[in-house]
C-alpha atoms as a PDB file:
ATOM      1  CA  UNK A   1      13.938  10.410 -12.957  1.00  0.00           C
ATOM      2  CA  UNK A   2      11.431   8.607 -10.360  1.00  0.00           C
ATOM      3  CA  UNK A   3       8.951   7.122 -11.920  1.00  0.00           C
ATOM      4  CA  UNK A   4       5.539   8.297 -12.035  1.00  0.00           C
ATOM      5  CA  UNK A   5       2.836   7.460  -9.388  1.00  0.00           C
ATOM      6  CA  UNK A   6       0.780   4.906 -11.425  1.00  0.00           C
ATOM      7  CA  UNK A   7       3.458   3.066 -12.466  1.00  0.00           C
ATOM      8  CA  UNK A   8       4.853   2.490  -8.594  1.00  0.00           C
ATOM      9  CA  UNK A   9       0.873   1.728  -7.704  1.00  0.00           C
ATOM     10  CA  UNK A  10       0.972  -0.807 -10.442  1.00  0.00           C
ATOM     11  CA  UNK A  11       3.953  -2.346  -9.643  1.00  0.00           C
ATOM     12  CA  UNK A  12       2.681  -2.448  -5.982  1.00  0.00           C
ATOM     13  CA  UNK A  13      -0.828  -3.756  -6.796  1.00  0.00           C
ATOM     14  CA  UNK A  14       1.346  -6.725  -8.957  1.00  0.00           C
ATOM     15  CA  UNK A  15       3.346  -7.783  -5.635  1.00  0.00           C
ATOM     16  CA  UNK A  16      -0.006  -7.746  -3.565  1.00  0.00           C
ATOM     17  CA  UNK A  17      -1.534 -10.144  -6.046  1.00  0.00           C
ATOM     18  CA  UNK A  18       1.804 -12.590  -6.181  1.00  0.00           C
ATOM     19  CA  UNK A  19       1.023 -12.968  -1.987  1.00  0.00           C
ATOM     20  CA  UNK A  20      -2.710 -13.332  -2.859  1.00  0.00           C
ATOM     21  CA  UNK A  21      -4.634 -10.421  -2.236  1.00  0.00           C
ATOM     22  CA  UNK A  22      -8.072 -11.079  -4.376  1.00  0.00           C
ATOM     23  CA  UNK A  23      -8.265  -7.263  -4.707  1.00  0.00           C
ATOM     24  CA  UNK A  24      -5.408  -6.712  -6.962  1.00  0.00           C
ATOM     25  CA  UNK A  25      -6.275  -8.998  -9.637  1.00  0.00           C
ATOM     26  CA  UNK A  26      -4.874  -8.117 -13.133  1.00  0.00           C
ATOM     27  CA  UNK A  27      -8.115  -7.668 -14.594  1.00  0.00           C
ATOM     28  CA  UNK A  28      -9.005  -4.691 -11.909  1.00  0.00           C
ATOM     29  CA  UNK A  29      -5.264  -3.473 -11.572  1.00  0.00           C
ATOM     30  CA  UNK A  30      -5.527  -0.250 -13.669  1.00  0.00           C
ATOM     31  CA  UNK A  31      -9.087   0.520 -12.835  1.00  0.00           C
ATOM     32  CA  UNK A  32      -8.078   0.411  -9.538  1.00  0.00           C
ATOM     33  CA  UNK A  33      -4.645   2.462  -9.597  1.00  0.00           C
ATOM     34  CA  UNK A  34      -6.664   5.164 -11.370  1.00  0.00           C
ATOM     35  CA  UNK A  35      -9.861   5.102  -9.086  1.00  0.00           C
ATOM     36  CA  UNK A  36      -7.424   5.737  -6.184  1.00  0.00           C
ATOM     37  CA  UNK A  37      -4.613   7.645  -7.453  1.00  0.00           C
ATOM     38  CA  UNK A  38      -7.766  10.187  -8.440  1.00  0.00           C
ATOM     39  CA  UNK A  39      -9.474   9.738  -5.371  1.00  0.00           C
ATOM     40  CA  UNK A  40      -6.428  10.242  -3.156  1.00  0.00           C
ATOM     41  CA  UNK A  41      -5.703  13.445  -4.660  1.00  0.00           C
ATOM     42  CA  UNK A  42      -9.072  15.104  -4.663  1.00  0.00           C
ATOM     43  CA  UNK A  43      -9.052  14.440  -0.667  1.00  0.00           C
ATOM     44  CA  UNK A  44      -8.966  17.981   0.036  1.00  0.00           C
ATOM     45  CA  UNK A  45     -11.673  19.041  -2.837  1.00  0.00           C
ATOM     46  CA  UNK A  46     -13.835  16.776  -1.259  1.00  0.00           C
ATOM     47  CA  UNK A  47     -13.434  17.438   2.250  1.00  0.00           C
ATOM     48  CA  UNK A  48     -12.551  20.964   2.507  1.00  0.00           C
ATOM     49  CA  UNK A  49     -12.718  21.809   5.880  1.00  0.00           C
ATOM     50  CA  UNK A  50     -10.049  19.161   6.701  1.00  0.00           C
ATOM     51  CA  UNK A  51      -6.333  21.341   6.520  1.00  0.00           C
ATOM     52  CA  UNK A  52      -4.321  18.977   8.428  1.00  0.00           C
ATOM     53  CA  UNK A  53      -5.278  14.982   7.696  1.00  0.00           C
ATOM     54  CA  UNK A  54      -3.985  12.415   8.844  1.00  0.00           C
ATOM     55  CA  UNK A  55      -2.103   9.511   6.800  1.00  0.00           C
ATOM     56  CA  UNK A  56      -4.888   7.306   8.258  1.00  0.00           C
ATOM     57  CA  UNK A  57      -8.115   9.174   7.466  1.00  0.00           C
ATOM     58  CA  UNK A  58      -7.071   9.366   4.139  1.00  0.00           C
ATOM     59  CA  UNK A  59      -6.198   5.600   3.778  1.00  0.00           C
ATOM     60  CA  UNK A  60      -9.884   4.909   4.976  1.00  0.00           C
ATOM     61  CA  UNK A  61     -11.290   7.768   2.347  1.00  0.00           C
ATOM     62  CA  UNK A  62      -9.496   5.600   0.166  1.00  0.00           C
ATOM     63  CA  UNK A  63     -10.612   2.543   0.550  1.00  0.00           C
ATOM     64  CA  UNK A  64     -14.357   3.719   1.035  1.00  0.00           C
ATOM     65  CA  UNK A  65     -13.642   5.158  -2.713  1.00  0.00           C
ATOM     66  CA  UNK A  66     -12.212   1.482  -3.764  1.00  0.00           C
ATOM     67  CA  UNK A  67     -15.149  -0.077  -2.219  1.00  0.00           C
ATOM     68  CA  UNK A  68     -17.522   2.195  -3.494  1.00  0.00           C
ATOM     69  CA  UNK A  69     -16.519   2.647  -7.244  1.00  0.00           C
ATOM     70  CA  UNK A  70     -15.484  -1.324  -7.837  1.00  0.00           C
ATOM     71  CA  UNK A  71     -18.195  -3.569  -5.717  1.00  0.00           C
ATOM     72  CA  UNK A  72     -21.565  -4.451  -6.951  1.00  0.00           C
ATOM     73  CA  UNK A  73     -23.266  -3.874  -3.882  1.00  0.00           C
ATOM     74  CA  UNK A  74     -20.789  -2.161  -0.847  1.00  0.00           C
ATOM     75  CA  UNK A  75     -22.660  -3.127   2.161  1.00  0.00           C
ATOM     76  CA  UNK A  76     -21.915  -6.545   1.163  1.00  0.00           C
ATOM     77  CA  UNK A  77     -18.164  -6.544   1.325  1.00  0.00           C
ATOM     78  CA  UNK A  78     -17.504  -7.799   5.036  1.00  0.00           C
ATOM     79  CA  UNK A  79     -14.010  -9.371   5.563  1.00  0.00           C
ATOM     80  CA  UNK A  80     -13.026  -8.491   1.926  1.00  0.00           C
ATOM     81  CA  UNK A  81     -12.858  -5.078   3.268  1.00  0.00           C
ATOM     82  CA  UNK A  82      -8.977  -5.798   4.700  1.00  0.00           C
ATOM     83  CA  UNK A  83      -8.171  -6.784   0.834  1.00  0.00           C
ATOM     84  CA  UNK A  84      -9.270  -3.426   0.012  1.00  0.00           C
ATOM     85  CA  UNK A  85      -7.019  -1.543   2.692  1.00  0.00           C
ATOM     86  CA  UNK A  86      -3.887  -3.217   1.444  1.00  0.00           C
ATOM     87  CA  UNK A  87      -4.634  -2.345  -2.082  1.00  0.00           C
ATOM     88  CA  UNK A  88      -5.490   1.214  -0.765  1.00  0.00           C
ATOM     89  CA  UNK A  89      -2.572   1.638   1.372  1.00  0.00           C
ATOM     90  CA  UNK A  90      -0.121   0.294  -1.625  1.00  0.00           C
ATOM     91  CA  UNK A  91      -1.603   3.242  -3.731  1.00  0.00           C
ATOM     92  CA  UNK A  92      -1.410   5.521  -1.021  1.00  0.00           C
ATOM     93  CA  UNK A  93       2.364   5.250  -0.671  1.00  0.00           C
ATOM     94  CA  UNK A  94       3.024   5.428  -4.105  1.00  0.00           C
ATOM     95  CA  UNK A  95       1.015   8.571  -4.081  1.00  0.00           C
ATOM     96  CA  UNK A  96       3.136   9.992  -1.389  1.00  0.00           C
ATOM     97  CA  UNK A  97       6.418   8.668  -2.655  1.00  0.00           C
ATOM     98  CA  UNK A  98       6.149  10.205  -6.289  1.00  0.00           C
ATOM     99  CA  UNK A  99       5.610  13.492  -7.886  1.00  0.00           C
ATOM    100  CA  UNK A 100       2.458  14.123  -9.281  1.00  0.00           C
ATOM    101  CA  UNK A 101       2.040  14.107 -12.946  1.00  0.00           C
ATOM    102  CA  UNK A 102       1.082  17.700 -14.382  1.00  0.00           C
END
């Protein structure tokens, strides 16, 4: 049975940390995984006019959700902002590469 989308995003975000991403910390690993796991999948609810997107857009939806739902203050994230495309690209993938739960 493959495993379920969270638990490959986890498992992802706990490699990313191990090479030092800040991001991925284990404090912010699940809020993260379930900020973007939900986020990724409501892409289409959210832009509905979009019926073709690419891998990309959605990657930077993504990580303008990260950003927006884990920073104090957004506009101040600068270089920090590569930290959060690796985390959002990791959750991405595992979005892709599983089923989605019911």
């Amino acid at each position: 049975m493959a495993e379920s989308a969270r638990a490959v995003a986890l498992a992802a975000l706990a490699d990313r940390w191990d090479r030092g991403c800040p991001i991925a910390s284990p404090s912010d690993r699940e809020r993260l995984v379930d900020v973007g796991l939900r986020r990724w999948h409501s892409f289409h609810r959210r832009h509905p006019g979009i019926r073709q997107s690419s891998p990309e857009a959605r990657i930077r939806d993504l990580v303008r959700g990260l950003v927006e739902a884990v920073e104090p203050d957004p506009r101040l994230v600068g270089a920090l902002v590569k930290d959060n495309e690796c985390v959002a690209a990791a959750i991405a993938a595992a979005a892709a590469s599983s089923p989605r739960a019911p």
